[in-house]
Protein backbone atom coordinates (compact mmCIF):
# COMPACT_ATOMS: atom_id res chain seq x y z
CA UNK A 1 0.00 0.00 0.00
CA UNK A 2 1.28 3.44 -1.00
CA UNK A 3 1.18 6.12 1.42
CA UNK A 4 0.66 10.24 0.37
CA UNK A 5 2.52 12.96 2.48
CA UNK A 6 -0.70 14.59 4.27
CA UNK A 7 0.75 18.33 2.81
CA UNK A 8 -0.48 19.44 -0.21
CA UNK A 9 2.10 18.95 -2.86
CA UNK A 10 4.89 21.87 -3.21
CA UNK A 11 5.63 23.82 -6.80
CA UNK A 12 8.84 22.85 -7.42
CA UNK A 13 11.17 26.00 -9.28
CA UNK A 14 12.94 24.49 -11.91
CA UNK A 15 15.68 26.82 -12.20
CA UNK A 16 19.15 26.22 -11.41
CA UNK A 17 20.50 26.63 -7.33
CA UNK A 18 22.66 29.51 -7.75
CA UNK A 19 19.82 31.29 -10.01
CA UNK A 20 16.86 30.68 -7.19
CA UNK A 21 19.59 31.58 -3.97
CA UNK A 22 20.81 34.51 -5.41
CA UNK A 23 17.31 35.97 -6.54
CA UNK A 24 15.89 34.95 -3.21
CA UNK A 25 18.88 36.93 -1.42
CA UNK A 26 18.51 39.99 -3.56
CA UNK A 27 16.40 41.39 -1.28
CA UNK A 28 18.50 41.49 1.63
CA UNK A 29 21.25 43.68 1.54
CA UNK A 30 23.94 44.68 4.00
CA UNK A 31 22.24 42.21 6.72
CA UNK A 32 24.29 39.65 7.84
CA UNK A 33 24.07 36.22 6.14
CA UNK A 34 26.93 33.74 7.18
CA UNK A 35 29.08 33.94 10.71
CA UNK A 36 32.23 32.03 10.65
CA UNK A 37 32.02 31.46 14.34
CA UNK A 38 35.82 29.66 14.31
CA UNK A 39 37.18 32.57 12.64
CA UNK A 40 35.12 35.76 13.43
CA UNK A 41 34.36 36.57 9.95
CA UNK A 42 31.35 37.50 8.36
CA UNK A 43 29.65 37.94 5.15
CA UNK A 44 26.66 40.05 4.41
CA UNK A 45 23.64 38.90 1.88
CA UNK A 46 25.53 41.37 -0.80
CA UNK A 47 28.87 40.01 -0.42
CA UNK A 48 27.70 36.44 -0.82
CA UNK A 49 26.38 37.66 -4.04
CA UNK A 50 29.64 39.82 -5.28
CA UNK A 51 31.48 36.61 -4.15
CA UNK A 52 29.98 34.25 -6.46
CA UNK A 53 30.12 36.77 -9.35
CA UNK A 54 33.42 37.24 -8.93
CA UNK A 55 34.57 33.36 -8.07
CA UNK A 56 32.09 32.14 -10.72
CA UNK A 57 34.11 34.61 -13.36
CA UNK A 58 37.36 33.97 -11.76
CA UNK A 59 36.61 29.82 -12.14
CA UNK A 60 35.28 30.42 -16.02
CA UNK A 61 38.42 32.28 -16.87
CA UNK A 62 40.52 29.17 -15.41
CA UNK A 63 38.75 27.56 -17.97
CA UNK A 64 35.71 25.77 -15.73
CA UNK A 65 33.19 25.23 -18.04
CA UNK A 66 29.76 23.07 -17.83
CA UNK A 67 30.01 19.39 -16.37
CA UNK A 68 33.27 20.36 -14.78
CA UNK A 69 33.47 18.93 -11.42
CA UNK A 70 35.31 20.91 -8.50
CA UNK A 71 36.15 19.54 -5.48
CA UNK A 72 35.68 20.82 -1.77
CA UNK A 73 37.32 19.00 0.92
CA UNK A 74 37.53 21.63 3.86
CA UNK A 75 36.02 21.65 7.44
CA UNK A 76 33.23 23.96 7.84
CA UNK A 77 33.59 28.01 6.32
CA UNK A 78 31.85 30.21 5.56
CA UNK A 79 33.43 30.06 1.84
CA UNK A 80 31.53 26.62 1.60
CA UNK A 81 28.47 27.83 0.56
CA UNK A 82 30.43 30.53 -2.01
CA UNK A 83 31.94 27.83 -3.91
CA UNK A 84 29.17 25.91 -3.82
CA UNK A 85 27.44 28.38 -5.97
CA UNK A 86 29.73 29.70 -7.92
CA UNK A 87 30.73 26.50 -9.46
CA UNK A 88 26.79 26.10 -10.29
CA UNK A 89 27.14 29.85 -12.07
CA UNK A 90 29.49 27.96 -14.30
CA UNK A 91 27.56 24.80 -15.25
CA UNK A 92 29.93 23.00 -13.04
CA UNK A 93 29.84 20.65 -10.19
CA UNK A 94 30.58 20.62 -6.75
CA UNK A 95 31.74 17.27 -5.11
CA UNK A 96 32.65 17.12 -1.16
CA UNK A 97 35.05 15.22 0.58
CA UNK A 98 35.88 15.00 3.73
CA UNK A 99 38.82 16.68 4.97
CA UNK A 100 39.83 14.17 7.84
CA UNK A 101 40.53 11.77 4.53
CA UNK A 102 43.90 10.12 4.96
CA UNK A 103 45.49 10.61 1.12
CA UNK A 104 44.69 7.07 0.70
CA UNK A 105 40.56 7.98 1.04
CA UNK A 106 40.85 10.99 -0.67
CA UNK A 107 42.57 9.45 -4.00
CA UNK A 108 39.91 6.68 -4.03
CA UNK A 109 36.93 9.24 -4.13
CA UNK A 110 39.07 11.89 -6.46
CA UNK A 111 39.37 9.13 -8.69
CA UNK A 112 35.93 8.89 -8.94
CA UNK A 113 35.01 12.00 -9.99
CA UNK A 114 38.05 13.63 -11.59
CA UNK A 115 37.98 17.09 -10.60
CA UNK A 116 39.10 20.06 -12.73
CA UNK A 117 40.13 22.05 -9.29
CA UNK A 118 39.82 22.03 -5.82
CA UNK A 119 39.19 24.10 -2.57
CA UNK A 120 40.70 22.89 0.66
CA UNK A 121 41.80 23.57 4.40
CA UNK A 122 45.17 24.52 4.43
CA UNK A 123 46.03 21.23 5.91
CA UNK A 124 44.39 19.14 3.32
CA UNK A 125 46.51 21.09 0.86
CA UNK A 126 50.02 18.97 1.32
CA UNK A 127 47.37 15.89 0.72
CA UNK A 128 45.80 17.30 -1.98
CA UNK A 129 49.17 18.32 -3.97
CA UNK A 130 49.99 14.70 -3.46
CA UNK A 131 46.90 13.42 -4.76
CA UNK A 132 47.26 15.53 -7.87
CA UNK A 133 50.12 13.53 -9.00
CA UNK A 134 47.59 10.65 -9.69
CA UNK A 135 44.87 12.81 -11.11
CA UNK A 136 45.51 14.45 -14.69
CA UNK A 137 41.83 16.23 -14.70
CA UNK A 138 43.06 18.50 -11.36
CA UNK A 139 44.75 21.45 -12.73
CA UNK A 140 44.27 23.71 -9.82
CA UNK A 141 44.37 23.37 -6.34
CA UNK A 142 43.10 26.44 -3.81
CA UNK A 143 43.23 27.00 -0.10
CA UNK A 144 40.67 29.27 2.16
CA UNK A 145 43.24 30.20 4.07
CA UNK A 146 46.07 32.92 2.30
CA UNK A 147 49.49 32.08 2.26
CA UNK A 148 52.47 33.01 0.17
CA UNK A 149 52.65 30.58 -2.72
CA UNK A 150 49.64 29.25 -2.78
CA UNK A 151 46.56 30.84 -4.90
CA UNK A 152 43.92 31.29 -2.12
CA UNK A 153 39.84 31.74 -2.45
CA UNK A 154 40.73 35.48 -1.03
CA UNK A 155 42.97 36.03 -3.95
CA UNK A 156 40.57 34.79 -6.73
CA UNK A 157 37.55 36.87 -5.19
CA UNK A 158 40.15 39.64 -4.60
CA UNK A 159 41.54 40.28 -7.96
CA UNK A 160 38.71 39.40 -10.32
CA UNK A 161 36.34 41.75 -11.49
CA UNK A 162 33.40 39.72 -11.93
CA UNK A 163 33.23 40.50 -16.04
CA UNK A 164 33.92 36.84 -16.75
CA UNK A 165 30.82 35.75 -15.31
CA UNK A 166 29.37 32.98 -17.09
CA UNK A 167 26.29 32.72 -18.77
CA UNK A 168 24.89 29.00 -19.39
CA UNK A 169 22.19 27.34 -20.41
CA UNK A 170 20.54 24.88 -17.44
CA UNK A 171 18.09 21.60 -18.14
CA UNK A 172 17.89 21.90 -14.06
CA UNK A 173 15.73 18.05 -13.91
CA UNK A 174 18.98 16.34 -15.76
CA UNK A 175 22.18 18.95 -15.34
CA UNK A 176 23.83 18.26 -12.17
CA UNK A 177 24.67 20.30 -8.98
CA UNK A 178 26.32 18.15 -6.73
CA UNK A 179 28.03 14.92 -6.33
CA UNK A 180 28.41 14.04 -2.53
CA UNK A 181 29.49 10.54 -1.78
CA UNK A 182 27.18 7.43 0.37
CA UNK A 183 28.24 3.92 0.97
CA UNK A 184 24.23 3.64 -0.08
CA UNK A 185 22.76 0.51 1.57
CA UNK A 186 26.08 -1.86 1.10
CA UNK A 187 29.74 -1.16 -0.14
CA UNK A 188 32.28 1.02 -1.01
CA UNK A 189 31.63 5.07 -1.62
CA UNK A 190 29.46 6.26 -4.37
CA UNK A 191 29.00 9.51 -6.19
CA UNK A 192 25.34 10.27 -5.54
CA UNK A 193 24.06 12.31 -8.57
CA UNK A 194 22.07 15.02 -7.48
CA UNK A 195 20.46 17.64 -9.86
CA UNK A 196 19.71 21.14 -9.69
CA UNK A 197 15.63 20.02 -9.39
CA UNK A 198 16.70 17.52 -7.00
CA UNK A 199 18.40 20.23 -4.65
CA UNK A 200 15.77 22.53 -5.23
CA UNK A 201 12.72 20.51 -4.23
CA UNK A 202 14.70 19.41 -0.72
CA UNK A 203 15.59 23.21 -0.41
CA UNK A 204 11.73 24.08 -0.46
CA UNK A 205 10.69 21.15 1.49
CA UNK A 206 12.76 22.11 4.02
CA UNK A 207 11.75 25.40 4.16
CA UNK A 208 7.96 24.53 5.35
CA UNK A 209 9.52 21.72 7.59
CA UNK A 210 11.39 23.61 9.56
CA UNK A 211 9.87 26.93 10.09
CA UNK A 212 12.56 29.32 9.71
CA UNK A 213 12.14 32.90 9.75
CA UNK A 214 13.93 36.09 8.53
CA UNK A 215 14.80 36.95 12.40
CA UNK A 216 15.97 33.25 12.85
CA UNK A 217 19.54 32.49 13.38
CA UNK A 218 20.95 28.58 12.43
CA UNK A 219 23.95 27.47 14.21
CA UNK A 220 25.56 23.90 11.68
CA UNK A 221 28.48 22.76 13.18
CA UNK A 222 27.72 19.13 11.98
CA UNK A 223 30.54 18.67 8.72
CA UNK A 224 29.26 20.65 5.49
CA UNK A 225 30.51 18.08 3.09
CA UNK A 226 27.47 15.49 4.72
CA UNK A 227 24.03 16.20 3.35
CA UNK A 228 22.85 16.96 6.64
CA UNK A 229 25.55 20.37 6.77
CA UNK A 230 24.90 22.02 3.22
CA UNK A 231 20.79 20.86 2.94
CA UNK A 232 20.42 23.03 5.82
CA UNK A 233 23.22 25.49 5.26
CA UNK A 234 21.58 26.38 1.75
CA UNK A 235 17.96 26.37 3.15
CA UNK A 236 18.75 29.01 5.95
CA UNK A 237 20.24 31.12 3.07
CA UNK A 238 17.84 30.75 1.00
CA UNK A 239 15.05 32.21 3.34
CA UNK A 240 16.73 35.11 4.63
CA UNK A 241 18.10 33.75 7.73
CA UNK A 242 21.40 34.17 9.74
CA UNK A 243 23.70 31.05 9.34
CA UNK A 244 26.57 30.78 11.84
CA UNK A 245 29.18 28.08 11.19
CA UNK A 246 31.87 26.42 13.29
CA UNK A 247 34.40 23.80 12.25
CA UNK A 248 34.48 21.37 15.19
CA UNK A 249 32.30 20.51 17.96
CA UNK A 250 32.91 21.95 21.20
CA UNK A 251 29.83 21.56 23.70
CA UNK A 252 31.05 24.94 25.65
CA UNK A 253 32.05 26.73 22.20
CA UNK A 254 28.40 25.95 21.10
CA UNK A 255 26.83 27.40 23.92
CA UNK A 256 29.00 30.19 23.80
CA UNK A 257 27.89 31.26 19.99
CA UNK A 258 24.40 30.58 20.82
CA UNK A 259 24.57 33.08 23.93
CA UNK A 260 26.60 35.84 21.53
CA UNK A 261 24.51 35.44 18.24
CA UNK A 262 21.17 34.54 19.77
CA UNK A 263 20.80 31.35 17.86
CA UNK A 264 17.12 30.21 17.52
CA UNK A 265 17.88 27.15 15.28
CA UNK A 266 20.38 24.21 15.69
CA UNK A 267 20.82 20.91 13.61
CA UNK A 268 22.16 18.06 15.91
CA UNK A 269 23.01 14.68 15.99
CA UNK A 270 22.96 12.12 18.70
CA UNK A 271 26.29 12.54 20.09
CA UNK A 272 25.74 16.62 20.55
CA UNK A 273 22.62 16.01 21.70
CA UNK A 274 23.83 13.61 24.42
CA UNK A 275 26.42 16.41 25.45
CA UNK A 276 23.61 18.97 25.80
CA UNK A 277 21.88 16.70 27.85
CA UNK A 278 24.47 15.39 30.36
CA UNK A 279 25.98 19.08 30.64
CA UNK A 280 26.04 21.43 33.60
CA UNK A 281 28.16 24.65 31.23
CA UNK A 282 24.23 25.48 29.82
CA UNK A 283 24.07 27.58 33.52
CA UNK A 284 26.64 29.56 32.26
CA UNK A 285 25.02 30.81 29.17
CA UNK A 286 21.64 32.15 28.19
CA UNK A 287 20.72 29.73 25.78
CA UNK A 288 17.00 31.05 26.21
CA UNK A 289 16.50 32.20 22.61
CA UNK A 290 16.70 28.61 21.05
CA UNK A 291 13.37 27.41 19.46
CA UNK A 292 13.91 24.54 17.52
CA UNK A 293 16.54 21.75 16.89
CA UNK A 294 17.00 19.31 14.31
CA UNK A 295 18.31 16.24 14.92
CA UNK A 296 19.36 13.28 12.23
CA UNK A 297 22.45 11.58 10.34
CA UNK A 298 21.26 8.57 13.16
CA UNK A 299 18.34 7.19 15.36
CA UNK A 300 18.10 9.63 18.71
CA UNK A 301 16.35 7.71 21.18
CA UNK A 302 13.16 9.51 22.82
CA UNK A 303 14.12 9.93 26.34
CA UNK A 304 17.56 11.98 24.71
CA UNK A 305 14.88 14.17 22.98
CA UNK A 306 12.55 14.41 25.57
CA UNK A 307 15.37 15.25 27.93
CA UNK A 308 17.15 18.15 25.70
CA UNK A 309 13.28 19.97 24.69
CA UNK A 310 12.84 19.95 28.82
CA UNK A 311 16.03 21.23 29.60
CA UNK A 312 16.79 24.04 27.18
CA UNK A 313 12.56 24.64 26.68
CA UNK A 314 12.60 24.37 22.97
CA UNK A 315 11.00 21.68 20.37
CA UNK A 316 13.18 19.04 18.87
CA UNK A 317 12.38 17.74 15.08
CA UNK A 318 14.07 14.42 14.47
CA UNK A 319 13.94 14.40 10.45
CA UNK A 320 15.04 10.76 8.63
CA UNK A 321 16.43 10.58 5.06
CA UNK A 322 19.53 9.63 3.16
CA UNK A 323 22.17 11.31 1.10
CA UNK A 324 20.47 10.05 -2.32
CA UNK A 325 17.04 11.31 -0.58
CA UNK A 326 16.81 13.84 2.15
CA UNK A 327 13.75 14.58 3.50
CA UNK A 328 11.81 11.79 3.72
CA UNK A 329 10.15 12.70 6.87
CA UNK A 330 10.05 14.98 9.82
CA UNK A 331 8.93 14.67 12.64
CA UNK A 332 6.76 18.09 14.45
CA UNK A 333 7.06 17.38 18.04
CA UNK A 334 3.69 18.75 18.42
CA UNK A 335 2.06 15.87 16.96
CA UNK A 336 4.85 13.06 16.72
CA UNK A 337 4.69 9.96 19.30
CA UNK A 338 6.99 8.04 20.58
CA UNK A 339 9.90 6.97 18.77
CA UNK A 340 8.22 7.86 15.38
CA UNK A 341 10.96 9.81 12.71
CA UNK A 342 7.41 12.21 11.45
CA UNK A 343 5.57 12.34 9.08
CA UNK A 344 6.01 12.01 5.16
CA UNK A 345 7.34 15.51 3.62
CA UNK A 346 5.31 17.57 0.85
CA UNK A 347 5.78 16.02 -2.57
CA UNK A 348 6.66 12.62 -1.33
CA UNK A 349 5.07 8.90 -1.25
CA UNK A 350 6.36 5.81 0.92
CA UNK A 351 5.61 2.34 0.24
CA UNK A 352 6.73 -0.84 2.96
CA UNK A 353 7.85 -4.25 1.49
CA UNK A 354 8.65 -7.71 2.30
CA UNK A 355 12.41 -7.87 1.91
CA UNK A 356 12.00 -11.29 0.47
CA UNK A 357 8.63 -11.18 -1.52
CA UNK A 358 8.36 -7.84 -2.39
CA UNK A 359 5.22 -7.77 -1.58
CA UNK A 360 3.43 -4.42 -0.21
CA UNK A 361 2.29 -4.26 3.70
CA UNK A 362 -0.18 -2.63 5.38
CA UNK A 363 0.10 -0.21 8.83
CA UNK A 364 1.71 -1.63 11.26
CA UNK A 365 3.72 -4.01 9.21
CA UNK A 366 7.73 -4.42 9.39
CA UNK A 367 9.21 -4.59 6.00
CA UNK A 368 11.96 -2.47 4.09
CA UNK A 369 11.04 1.33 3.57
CA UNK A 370 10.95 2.32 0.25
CA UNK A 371 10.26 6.09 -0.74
CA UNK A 372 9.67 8.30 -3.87
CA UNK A 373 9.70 12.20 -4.75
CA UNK A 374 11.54 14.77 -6.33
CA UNK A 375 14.39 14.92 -3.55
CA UNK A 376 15.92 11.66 -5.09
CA UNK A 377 19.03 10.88 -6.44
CA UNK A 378 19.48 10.40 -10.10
CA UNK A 379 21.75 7.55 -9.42
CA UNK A 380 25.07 7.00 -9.01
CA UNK A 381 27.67 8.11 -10.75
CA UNK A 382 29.13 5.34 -13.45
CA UNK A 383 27.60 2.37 -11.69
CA UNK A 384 24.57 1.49 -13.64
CA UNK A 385 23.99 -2.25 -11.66
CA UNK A 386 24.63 -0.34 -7.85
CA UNK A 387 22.09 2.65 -9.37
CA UNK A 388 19.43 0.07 -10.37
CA UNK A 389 20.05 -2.12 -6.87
CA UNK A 390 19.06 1.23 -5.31
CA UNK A 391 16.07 2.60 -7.94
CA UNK A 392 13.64 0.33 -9.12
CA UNK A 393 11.71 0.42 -12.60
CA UNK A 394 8.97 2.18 -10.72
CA UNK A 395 11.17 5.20 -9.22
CA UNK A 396 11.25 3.69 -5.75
CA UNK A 397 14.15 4.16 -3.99
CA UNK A 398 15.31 1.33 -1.61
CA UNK A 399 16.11 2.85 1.88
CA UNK A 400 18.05 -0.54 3.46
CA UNK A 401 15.61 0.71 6.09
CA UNK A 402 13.22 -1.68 7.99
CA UNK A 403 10.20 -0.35 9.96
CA UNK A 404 6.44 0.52 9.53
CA UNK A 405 3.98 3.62 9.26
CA UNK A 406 0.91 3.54 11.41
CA UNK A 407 -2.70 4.41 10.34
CA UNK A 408 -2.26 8.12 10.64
CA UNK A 409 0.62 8.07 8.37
CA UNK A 410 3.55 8.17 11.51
CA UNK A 411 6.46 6.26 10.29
CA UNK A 412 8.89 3.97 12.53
CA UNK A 413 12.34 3.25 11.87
CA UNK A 414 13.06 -0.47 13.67
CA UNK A 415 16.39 -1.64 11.92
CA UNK A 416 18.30 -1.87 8.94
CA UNK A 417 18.86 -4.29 6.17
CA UNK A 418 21.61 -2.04 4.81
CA UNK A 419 25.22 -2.97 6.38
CA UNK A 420 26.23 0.71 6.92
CA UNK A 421 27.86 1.80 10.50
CA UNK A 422 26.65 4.54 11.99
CA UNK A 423 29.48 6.23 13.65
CA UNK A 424 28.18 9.38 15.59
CA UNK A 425 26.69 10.04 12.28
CA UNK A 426 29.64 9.54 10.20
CA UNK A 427 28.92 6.57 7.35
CA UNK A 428 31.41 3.39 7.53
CA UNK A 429 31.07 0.81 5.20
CA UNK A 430 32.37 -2.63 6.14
CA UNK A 431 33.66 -3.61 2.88
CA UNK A 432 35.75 -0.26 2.99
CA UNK A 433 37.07 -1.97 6.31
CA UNK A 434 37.06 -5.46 5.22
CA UNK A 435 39.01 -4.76 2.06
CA UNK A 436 41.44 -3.14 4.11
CA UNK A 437 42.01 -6.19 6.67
CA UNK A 438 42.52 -8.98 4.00
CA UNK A 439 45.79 -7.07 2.98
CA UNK A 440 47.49 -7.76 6.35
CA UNK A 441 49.64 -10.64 5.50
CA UNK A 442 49.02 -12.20 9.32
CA UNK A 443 44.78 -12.58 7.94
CA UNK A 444 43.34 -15.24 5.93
CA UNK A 445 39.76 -14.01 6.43
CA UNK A 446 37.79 -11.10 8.27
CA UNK A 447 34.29 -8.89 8.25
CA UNK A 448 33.13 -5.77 9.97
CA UNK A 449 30.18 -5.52 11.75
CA UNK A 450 28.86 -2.69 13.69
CA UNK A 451 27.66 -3.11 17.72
CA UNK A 452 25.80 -1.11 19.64
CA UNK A 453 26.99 2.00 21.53
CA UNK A 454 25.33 4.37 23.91
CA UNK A 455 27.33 7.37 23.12
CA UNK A 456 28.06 6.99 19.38
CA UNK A 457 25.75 4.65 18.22
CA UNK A 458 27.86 1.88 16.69
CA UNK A 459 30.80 0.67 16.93
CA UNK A 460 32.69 -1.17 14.28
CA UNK A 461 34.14 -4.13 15.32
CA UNK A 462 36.41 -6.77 13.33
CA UNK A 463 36.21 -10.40 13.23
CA UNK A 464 39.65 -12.03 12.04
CA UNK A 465 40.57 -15.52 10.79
CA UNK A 466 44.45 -15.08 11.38
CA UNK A 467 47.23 -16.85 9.29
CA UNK A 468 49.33 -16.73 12.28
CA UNK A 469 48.70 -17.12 16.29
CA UNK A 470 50.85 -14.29 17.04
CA UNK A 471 48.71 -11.85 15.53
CA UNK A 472 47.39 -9.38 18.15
CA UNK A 473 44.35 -7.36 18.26
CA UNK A 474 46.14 -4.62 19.58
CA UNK A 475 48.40 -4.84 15.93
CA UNK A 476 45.18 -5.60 14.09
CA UNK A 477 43.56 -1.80 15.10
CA UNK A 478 46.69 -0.10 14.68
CA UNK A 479 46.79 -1.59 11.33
CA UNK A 480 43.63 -0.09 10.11
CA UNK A 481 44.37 3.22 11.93
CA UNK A 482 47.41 3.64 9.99
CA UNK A 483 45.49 4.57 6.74
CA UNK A 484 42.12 5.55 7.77
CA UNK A 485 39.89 8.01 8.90
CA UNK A 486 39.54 8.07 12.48
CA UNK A 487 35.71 7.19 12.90
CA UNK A 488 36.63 4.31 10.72
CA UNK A 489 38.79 2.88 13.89
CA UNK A 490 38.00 -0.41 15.42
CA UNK A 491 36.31 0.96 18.37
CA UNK A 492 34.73 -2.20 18.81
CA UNK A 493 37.93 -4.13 18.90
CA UNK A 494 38.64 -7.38 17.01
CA UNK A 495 37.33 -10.44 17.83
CA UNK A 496 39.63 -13.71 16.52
CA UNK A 497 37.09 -16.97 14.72
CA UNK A 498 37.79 -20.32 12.96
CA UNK A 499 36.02 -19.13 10.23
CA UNK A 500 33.95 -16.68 8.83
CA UNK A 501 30.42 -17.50 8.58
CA UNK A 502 29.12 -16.96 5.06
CA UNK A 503 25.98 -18.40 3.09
CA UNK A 504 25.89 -21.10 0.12
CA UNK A 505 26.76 -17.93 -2.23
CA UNK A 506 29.50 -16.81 0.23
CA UNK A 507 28.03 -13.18 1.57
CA UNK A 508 28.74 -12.62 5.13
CA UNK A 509 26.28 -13.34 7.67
CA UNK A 510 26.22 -10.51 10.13
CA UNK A 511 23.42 -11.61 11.89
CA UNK A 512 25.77 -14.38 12.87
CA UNK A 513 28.41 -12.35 13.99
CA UNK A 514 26.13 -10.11 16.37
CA UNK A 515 25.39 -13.46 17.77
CA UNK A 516 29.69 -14.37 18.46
CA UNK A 517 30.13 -11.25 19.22
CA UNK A 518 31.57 -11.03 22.98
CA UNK A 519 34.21 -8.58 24.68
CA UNK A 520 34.74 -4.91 25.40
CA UNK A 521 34.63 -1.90 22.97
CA UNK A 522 37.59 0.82 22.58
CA UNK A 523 36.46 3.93 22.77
């Protein structure tokens, strides 16, 4: 059975981002639009526009031209959103990456995409340069930071007059804006194509979801390369409102920015919401001008949300989606129950299956959560079979998601078919994990499983056939730590097996594992 959103259906512009942002901003001047609360810096609604005119000519002259792809791999700025739009000006495309990336990770998704240029933390840039040697698309490589030697976003903007600013012809349904990266339901990283329609309908959506006003001020410290970070970042924008940004999470640094730029809106995620709950430093601030919060990225339980709404006196919305689909729903506290993720978004349809059958449920029935609307993905970039795994012939998108909707439309997230760790948010992909282990000479066999974690969620944890019986856990983790990311860590520790067990057509049975699975977890 299909189920209908309960809103009326949205008009959807079909005009390209940059084109819709910078009309909607037109109209407000000198006010203040971004706050780099790291940094102090600010940009007004005017200079975000004279800054994409001037990067969009600057990147046209440097020969960026429609389908290019430019990469951003930098911790939160306020340039983000800049780039974001002034490669759109050009026809081009933005791709993020995340700037904790060891080399390793960021040559595997460069290689991907092949970017023409790049924007980056100054400390990415000694990565990047070394990644270029492997890439012959990346001509240019820029930092957001100025320093001698090295052409900066400061420069560009600086020294260009704007005159080269492109003009370019937009299909916005098929030309693309963005190419962010998801593990999906199983596997390695994937460039999830996402069009200027695409971007536009979740930018709208959000906008009645999460009732922002021209007086209201958004605080994102959760990473800007995630969906999560630059949905919201170009929704507040869009309507007028104050965005402040800062580049790492720190619970007293938070309150701190809230208390100075009388925040009213905050996106969350479990692990910052457990801090604001388990915190005495809120007595220190006045954190009385926060309304809302939006919470996602991973399940928050409901006594977590029912603690932080009582404790700061605002109203929490936990939304649920997915980087190739984001909204699905959202949850208004006034009329959400329970454990219950919301409602279904404007301009958006969910249907509940059998994982085995296929066949449609009714209310109250378990089965995988499969969703449809104008905020999906148009697939993944050059992998037809993973794209068609994901999209079926009928436009449904498979979540990996297992839960139910009741009879008023409510729906409930239970589990997940889909292998993906949640790591305080952050995506890890066994395979990614796996793949890594069965180079160690000392291991014949291994998998990755995540377990579950108060504080972040999941942990992943290794099991390990080893070669040899002198193999230690202790050199297993360091191991992986030596070339990834550090939420990809085995938290979880390693747990050494016989065998790993697999079925007749040799895929890994996690359930299995969860069942072994015995010992303590490094945090």
């Amino acid at each position: 059975m299909v189920k209908h959103s309960p809103y009326p259906d949205l008009v959807i512009p079909e005009v390209p981002v940059h084109e819709y942002i910078l009309k909607q901003i037109a109209a407000y001047g000198d006010d203040i639009a971004l706050i780099d609360n790291t940094k102090g810096e600010t940009l007004t609604f005017n200079q975000v526009s004279e800054h994409v005119r001037k990067l969009a000519s600057a990147l046209n002259k440097l020969g960026i031209k429609k389908g290019d792809i430019v990469a951003i791999c930098s911790s939160n700025c306020i340039e983000y959103i800049v780039v974001m739009l002034a490669v759109s000006a050009c026809g081009g495309i933005t791709t993020t990456c995340n700037p904790l990336y060891s080399e390793a990770e960021i040559l595997q998704q460069l290689k991907l995409s092949n970017p023409n240029a790049a924007f980056c933390d100054l400390d990415v840039y000694k990565r990047l340069k070394s990644v270029k040697k492997y890439l012959s698309t990346l001509k240019n490589v820029f930092t957001f930071e100025e320093t001698p030697g090295i052409t900066s976003y400061a420069k560009l903007v600086r020294t260009d007059d704007g005159q080269g600013y492109p003009f370019v012809q937009f299909d916005p349904r098929n030309d693309v804006f963005l190419l962010p990266y998801s593990s999906g339901t199983t596997g390695l990283p994937k460039g999830v194509v996402v069009s200027h329609y695409y971007t536009m309908a979740q930018t709208v959506i959000n906008s009645v979801s999460f009732y922002q006003s021209r007086s209201s001020c958004q605080y994102i410290v959760i990473p800007m390369f995630h969906v999560f970070g630059y949905s919201m970042a170009l929704h507040t924008i869009s309507r007028g409102s104050k965005l402040v940004v800062d580049k790492r999470f720190h619970l007293e640094t938070m309150l701190e920015a809230v208390q100075r730029h009388q925040v009213t809106h905050v996106c969350t995620v479990p692990p910052i919401m457990i801090a604001l709950a388990s915190t005495h430093l809120h007595t220190k601030y006045n954190t009385s001008s926060l309304k809302r919060m939006l919470t996602g990225a991973a399940p928050c339980a409901p006594s977590l949300i029912r603690t932080v709404q009582d404790k700061y006196n605002l109203l929490i919305t936990p939304g649920y989606g997915m980087t190739e689909m984001v909204p699905i729903t959202l949850a208004d506290p006034l009329v959400s129950r329970s454990d219950s993720v919301g409602t279904i978004v404007p301009n958006t349809e969910i249907m509940v299956i059998d994982p085995e059958t296929g066949k449609e449920l009714n209310a109250g029935e378990d089965g995988e959560i499969l969703a449809r609307g104008p905020q999906m993905m148009s697939g993944y970039l050059g992998n037809t079979q993973a794209t068609k795994r994901t999209i079926n012939a009928d436009g449904w998108i498979h979540t990996g998601d297992l839960g139910h909707y009741d009879e008023d439309g409510m729906l409930y997230v239970v589990d997940r078919l889909k292998e993906l760790i949640k790591y305080k948010g952050f995506q890890v992909a066994p395979a990614e994990l796996e793949s890594v282990l069965l180079t160690h000479p000392d291991i014949k066999d291994a998998a990755v499983i995540g377990i579950p974690d108060v504080l972040a969620g999941e942990l992943p944890k290794a099991f390990v056939v080893r070669k040899s019986p002198s193999l230690t856990e202790e050199a297993v983790i360091k191991f992986v730590e030596r070339d990834l990311v550090h939420y990809k860590r085995l938290r979880g520790g390693v747990q050494f097996v016989e065998t790993i067990p697999q079925s007749a057509s040799g895929k890994i049975l996690r359930r299995e594992l969860r069942k072994m699975s015995i010992g303590k977890s490094h945090l």
